[in-house]
N, C-alpha and C. Protein backbone atom coordinates (compact mmCIF):
# COMPACT_ATOMS: atom_id res chain seq x y z
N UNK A 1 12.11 22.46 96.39
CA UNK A 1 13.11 21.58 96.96
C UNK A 1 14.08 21.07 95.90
N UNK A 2 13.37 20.64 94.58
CA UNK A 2 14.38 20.32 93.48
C UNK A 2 15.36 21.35 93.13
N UNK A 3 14.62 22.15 93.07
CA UNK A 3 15.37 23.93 92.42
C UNK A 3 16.69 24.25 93.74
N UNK A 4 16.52 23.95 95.20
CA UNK A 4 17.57 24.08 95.75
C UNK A 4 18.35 22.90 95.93
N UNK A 5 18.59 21.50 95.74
CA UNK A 5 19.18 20.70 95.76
C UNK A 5 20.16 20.42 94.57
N UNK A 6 19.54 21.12 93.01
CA UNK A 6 20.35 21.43 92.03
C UNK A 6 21.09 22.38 91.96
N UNK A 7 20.97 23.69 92.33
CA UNK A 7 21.59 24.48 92.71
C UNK A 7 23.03 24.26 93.49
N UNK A 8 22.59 23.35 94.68
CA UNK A 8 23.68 22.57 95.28
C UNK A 8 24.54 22.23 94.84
N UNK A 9 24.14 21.26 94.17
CA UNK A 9 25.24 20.17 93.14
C UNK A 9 25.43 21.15 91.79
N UNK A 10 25.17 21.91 91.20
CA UNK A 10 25.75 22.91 90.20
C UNK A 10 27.36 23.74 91.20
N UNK A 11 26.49 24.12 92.99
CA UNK A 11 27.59 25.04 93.14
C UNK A 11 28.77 23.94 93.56
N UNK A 12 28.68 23.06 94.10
CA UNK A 12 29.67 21.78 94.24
C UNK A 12 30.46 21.08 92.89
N UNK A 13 29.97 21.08 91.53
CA UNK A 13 30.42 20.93 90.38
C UNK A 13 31.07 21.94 90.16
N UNK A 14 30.50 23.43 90.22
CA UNK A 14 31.74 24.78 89.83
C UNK A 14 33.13 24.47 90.55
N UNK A 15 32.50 24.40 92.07
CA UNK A 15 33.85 23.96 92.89
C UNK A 15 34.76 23.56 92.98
N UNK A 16 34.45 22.29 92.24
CA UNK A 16 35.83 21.08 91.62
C UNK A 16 36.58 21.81 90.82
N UNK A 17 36.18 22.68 89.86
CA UNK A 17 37.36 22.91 88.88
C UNK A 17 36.92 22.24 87.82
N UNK A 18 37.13 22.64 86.76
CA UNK A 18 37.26 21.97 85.58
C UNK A 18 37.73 20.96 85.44
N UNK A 19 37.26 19.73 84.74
CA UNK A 19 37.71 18.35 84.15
C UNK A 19 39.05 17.94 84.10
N UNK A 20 39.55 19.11 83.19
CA UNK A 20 40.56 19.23 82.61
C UNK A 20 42.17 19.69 83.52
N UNK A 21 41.43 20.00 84.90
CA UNK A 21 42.80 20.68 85.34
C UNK A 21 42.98 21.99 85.24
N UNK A 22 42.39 22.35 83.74
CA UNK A 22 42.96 24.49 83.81
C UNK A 22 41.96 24.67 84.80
N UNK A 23 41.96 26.07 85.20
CA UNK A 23 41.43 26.66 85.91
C UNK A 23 40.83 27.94 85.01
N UNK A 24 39.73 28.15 84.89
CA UNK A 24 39.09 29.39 83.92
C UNK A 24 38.97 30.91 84.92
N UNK A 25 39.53 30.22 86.26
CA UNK A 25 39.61 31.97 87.06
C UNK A 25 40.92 31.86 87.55
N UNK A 26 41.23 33.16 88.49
CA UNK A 26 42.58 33.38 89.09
C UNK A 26 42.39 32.18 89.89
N UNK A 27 44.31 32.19 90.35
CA UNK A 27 44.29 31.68 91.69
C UNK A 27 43.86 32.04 93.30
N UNK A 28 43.44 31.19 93.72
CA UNK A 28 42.91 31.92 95.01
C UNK A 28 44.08 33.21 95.42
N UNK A 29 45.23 33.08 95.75
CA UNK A 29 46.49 33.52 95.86
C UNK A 29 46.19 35.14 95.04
N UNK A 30 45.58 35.08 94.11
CA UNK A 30 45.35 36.38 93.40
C UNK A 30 43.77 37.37 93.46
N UNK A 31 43.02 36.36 94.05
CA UNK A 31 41.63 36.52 94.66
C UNK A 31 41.92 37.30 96.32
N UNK A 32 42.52 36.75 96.98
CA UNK A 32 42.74 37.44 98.40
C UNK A 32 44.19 37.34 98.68
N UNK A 33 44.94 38.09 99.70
CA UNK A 33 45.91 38.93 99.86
C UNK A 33 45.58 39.29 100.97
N UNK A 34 46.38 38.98 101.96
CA UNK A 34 46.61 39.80 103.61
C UNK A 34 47.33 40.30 104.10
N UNK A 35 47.49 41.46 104.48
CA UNK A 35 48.82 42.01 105.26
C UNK A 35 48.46 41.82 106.73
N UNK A 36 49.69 41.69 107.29
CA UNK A 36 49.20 41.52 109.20
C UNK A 36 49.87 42.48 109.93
N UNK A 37 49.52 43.49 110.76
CA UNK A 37 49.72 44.21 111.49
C UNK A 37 49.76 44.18 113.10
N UNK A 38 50.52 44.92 114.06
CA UNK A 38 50.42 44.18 115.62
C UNK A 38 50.73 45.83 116.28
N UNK A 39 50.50 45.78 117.25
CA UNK A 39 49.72 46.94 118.14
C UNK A 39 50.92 47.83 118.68
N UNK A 40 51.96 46.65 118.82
CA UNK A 40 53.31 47.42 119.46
C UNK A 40 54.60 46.48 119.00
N UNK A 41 55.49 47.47 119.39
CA UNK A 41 56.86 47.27 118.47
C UNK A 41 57.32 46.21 119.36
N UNK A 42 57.42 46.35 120.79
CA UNK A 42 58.20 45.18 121.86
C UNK A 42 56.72 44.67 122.53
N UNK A 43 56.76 43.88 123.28
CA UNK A 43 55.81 43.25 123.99
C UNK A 43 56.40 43.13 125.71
N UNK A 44 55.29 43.29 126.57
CA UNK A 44 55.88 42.96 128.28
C UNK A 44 55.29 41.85 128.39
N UNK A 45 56.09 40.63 129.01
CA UNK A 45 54.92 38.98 129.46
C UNK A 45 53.85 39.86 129.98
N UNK A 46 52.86 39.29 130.24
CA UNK A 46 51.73 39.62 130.82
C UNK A 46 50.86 40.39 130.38
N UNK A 47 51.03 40.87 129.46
CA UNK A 47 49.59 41.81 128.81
C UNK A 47 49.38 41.34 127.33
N UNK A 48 48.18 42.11 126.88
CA UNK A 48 47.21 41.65 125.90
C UNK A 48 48.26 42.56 124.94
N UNK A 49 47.88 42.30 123.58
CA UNK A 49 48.46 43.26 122.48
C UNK A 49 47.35 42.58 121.20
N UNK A 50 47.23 43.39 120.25
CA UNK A 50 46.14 42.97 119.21
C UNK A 50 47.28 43.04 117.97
N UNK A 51 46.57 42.33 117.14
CA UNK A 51 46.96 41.94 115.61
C UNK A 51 46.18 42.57 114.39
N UNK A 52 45.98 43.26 113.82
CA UNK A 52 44.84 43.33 112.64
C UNK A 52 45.36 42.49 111.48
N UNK A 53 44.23 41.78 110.32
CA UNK A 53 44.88 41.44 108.83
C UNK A 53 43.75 42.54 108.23
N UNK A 54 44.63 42.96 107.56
CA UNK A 54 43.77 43.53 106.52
C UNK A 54 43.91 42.68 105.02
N UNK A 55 42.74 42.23 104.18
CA UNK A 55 42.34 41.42 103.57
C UNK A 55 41.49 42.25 102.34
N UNK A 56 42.51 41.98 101.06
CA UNK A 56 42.18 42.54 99.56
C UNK A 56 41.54 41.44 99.33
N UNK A 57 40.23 41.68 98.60
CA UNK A 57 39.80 40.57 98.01
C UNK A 57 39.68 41.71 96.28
N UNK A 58 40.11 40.72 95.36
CA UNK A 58 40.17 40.80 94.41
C UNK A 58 38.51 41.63 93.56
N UNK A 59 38.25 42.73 93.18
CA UNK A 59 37.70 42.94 92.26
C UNK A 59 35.95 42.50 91.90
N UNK A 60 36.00 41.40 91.44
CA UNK A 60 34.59 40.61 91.48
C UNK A 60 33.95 39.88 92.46
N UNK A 61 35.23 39.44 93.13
CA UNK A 61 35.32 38.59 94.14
C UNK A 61 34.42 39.04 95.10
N UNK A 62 34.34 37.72 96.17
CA UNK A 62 33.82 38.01 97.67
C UNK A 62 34.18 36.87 98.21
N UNK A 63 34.39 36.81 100.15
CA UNK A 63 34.60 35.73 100.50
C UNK A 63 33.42 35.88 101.43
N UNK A 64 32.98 34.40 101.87
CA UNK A 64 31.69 34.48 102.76
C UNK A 64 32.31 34.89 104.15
N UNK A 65 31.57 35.17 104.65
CA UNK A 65 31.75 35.95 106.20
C UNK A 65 32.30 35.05 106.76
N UNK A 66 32.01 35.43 108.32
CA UNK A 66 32.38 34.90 109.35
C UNK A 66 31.48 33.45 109.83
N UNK A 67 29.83 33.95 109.68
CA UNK A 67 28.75 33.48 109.85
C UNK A 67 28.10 33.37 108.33
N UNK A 68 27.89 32.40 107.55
CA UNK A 68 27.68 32.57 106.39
C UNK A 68 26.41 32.20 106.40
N UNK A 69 25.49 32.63 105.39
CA UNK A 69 23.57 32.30 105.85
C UNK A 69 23.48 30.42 105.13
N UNK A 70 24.59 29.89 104.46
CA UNK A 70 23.76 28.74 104.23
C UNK A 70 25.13 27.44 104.31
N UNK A 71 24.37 26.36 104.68
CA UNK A 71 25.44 25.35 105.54
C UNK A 71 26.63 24.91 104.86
N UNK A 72 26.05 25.08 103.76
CA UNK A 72 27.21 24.61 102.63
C UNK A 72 28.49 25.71 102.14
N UNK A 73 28.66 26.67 103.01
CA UNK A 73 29.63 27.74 102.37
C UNK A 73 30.64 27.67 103.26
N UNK A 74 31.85 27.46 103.26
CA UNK A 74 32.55 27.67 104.20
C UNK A 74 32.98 29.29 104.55
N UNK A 75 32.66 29.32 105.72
CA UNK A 75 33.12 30.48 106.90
C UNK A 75 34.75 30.78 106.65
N UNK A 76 34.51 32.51 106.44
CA UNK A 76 36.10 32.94 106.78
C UNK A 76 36.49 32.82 108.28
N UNK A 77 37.48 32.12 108.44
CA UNK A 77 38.26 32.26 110.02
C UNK A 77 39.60 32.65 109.89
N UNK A 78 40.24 33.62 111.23
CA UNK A 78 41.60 33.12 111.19
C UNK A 78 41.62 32.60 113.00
N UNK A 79 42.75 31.75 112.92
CA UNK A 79 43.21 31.47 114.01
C UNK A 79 44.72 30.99 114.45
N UNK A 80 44.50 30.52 115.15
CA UNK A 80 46.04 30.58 115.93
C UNK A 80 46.36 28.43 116.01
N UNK A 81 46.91 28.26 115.51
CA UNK A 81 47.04 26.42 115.56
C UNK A 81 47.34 26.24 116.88
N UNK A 82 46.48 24.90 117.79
CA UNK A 82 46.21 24.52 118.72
C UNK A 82 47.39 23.59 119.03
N UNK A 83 48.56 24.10 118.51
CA UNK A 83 49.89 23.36 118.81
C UNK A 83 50.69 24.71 119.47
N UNK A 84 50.14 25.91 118.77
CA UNK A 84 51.11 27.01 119.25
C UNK A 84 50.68 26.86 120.62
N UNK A 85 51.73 27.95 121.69
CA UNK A 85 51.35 28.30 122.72
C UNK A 85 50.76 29.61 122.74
N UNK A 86 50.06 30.22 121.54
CA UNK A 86 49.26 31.39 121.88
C UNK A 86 48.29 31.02 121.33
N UNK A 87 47.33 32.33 121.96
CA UNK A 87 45.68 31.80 121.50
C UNK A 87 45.02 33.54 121.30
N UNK A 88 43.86 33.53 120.67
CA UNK A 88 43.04 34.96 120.69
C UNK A 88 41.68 34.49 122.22
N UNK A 89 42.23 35.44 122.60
CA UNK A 89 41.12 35.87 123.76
C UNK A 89 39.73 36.62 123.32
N UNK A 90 39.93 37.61 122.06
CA UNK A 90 38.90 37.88 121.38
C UNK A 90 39.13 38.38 120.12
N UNK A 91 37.67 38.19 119.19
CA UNK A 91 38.26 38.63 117.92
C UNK A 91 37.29 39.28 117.18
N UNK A 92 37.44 40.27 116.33
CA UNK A 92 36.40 41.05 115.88
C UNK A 92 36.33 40.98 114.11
N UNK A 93 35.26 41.01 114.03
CA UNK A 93 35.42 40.64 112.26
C UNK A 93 34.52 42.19 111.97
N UNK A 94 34.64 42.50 110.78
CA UNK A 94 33.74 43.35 110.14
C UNK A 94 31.87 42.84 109.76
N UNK A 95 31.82 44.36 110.06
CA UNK A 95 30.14 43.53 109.34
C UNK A 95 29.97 43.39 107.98
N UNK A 96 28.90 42.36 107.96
CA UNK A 96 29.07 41.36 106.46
C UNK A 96 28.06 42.31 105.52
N UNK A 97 28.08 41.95 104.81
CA UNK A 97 27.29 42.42 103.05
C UNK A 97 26.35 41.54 103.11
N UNK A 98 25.12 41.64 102.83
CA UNK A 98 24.09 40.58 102.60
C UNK A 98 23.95 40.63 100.87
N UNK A 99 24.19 39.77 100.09
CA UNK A 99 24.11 39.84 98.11
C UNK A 99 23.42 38.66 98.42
N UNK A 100 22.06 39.13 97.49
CA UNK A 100 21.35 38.30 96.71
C UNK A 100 22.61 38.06 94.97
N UNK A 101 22.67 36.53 95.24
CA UNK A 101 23.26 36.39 93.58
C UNK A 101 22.39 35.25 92.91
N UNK A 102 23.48 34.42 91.89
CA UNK A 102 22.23 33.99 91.19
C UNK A 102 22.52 32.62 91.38
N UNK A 103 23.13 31.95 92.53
CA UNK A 103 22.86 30.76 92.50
C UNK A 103 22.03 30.61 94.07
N UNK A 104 21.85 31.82 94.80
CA UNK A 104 21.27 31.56 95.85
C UNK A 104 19.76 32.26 96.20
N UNK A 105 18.82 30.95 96.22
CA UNK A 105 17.39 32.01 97.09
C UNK A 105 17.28 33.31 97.94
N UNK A 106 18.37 33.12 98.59
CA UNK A 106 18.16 33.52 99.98
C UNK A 106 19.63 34.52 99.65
N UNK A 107 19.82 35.73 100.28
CA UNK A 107 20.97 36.22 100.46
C UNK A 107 21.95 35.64 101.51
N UNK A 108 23.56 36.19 100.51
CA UNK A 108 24.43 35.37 101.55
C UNK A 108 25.36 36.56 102.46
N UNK A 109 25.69 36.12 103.29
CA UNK A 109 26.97 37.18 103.67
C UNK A 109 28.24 37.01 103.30
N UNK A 110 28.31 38.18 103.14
CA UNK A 110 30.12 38.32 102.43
C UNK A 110 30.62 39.55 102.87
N UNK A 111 32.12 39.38 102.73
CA UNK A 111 32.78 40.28 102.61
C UNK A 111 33.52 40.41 101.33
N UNK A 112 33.81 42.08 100.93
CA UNK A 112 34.01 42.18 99.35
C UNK A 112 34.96 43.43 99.76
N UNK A 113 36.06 43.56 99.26
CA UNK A 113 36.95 44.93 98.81
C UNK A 113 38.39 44.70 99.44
N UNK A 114 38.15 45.60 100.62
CA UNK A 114 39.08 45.35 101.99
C UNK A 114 38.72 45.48 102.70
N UNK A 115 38.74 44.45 103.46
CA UNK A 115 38.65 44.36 104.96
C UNK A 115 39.02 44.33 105.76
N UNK A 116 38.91 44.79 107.35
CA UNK A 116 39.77 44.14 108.21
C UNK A 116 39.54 43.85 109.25
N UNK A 117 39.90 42.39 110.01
CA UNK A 117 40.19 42.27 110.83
C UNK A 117 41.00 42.02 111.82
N UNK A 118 40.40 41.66 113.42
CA UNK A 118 41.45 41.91 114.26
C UNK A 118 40.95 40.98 115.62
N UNK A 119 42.24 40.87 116.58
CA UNK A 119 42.35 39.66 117.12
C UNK A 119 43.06 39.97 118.61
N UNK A 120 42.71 39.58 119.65
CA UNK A 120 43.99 40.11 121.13
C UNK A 120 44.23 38.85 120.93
N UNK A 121 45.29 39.31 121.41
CA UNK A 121 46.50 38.01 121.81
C UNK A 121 46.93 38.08 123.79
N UNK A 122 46.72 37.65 124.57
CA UNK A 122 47.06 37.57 125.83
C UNK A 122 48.46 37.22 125.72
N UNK A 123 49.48 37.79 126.20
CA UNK A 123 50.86 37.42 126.54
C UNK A 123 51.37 36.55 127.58
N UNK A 124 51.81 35.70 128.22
CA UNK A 124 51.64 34.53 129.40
C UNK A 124 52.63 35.70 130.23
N UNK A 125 52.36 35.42 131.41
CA UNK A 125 53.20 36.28 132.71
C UNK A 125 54.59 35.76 132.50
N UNK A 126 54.71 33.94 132.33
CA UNK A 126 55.64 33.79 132.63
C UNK A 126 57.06 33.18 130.77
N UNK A 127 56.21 34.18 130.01
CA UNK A 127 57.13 33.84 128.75
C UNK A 127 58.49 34.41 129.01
N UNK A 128 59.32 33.36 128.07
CA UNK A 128 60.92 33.87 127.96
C UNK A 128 60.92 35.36 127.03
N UNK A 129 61.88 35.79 127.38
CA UNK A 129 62.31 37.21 126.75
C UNK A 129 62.84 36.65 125.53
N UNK A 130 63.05 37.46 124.50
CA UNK A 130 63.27 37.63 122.91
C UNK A 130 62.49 37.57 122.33
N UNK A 131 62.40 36.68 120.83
CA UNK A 131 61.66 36.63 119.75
C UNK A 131 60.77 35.39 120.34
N UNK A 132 59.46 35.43 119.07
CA UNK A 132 58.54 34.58 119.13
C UNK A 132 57.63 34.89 118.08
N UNK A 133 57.18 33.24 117.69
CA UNK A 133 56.64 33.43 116.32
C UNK A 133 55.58 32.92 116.85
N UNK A 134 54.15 33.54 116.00
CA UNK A 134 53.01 32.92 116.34
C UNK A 134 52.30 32.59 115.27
N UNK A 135 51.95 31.69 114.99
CA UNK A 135 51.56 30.91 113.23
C UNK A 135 50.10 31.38 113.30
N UNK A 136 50.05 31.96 112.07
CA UNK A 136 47.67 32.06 111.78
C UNK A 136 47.82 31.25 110.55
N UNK A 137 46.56 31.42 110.69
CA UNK A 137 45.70 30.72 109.44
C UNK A 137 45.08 31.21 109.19
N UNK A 138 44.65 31.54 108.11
CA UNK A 138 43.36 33.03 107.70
C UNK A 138 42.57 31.51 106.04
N UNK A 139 41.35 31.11 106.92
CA UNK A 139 40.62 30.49 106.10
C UNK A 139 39.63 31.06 105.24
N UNK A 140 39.67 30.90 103.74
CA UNK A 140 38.58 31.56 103.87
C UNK A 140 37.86 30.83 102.09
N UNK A 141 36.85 30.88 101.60
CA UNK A 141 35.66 30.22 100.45
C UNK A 141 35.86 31.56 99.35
N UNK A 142 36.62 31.59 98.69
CA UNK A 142 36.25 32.73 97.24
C UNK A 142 35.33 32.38 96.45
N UNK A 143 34.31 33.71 96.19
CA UNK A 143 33.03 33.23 95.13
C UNK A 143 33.08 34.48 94.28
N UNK A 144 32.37 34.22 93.19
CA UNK A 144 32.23 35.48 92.54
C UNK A 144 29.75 35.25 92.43
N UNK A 145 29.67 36.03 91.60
CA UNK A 145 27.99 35.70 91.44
C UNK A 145 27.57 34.84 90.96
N UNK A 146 28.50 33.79 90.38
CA UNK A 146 28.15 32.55 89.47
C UNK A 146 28.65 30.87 90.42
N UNK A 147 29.95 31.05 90.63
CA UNK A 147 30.55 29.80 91.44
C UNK A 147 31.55 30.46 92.41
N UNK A 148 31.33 29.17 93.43
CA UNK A 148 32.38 29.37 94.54
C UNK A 148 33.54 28.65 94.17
N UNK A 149 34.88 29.03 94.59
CA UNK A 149 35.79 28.29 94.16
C UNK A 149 36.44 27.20 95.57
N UNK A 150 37.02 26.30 95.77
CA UNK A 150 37.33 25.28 97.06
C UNK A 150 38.06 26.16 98.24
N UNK A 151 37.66 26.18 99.02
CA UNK A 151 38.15 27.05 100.15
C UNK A 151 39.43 27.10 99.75
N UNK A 152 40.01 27.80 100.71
CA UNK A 152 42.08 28.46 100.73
C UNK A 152 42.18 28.64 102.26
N UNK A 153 43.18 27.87 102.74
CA UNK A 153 44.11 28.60 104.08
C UNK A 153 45.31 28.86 103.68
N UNK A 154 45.56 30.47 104.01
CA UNK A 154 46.64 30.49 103.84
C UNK A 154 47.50 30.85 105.16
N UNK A 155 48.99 30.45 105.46
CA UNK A 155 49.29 30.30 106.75
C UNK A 155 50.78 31.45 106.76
N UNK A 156 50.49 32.00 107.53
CA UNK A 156 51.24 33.10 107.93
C UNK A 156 51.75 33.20 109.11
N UNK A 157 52.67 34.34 109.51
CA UNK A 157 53.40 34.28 111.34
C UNK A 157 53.37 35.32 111.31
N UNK A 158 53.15 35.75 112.59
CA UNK A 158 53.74 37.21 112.80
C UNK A 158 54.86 37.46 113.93
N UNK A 159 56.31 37.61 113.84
CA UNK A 159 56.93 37.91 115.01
C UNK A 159 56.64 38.66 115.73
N UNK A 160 56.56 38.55 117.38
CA UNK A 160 56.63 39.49 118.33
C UNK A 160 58.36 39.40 119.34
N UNK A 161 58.84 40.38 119.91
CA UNK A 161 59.76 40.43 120.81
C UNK A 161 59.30 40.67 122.45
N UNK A 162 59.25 40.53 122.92
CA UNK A 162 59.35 39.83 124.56
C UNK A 162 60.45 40.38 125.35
N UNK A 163 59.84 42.08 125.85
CA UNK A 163 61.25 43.02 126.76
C UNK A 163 60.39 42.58 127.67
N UNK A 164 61.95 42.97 128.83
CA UNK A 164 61.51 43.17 130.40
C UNK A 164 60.77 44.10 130.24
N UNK A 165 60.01 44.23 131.50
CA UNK A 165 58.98 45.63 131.79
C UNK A 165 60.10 46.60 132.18
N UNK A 166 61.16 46.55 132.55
CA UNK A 166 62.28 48.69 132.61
C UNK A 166 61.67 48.73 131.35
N UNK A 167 61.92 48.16 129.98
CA UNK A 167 62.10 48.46 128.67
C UNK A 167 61.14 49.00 128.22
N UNK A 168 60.91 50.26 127.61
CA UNK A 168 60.31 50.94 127.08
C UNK A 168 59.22 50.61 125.86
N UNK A 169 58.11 50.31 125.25
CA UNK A 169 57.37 50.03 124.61
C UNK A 169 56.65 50.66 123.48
N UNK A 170 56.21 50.99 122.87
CA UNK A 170 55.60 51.60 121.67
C UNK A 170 54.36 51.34 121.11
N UNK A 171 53.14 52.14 120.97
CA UNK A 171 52.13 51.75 120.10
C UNK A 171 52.54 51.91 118.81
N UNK A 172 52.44 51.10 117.46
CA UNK A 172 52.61 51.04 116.12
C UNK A 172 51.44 51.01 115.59
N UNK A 173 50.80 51.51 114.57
CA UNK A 173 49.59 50.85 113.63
C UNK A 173 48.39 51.76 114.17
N UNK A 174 48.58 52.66 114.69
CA UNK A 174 47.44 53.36 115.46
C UNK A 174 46.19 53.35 114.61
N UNK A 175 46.83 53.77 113.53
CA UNK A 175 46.01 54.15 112.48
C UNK A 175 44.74 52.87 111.64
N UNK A 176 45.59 51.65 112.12
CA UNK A 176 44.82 50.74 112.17
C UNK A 176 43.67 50.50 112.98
N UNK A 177 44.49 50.38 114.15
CA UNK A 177 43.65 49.42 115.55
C UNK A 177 42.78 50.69 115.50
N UNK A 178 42.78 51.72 115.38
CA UNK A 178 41.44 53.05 115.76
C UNK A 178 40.22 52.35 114.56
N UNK A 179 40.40 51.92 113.69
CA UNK A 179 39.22 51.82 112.61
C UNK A 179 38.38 50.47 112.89
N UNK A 180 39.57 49.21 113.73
CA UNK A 180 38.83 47.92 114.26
C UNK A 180 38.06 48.54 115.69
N UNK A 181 38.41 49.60 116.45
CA UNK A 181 37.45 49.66 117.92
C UNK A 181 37.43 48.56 118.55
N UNK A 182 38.94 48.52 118.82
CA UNK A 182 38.49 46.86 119.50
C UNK A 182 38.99 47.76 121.14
């Protein structure tokens, strides 16, 4: 019980950062990297369309999953802010890595390299035609085998356009959405 309660407060001390202000690793900003991708070029009101991010994590790095094995790690999420008027109807994450490292008993889940995931978006029947921005947030805890560093959201949009249904439509990204199986 001692041996995991120090552990604790060692990985909560890495966390802070140094005393001093420097920082002895990258910036989160250089740890993970997302590109965002979307299913089709125009959109019709009324139907679903999906999003993928695909997500570099830096090298040594890892970020904890979705579901992380211990209470104290914060969970990667992305989502949609509960101010926008869109929302994910469903969302699919990759499966996690289980690493034994060396500040934890127990293995944790992570994700490490690139990843990706992906997200539907429901379109409302009755949206206006043109542009539209939809704000994410892609949360997520960078660790390497020694310390975790303080979570990162970083906040992103992705435009969609909004044709009548005459208007012709397009799948884009095929090559994506085939590898999520959503």
């Amino acid at each position: 019980m001692k041996r995991t309660l120090m552990q604790i407060l060692l990985i909560i001390l890495f966390s802070l950062g140094s005393l001093t202000g420097e920082s002895q690793f990258s910036t989160e900003e250089d740890i993970v990297k997302i590109q965002i991708f979307k299913s089709y070029d125009q959109i019709h009101s009324g139907m679903d369309f999906k999003i993928a991010l695909r997500v570099y994590i830096l090298g040594t790095w890892h970020i904890n999953s979705n579901v992380p094995a211990e209470e104290f790690l914060v969970a990667t999420n992305v989502n949609i802010p509960t101010e926008s008027s869109f929302s994910f109807s469903e969302f699919k994450y990759p499966e996690a890595l289980s690493l034994f490292l060396e500040f934890s008993e127990r293995p944790v889940s992570v994700f490490e390299g690139e990843i990706l995931i992906g997200g539907v978006i429901p379109i409302p029947e009755d949206i206006a035609l043109g542009k539209h921005t939809i704000p994410l947030q892609f949360t997520y805890q960078p660790c390497n085998d020694q310390t975790c560093l303080p979570p990162e959201t970083l906040e992103k949009e992705i435009t969609i356009t909004i044709v009548d249904k005459k208007t012709p439509i397009h799948e884009i990204n095929t090559e994506i959405f085939t590898k999520l199986e959503m």
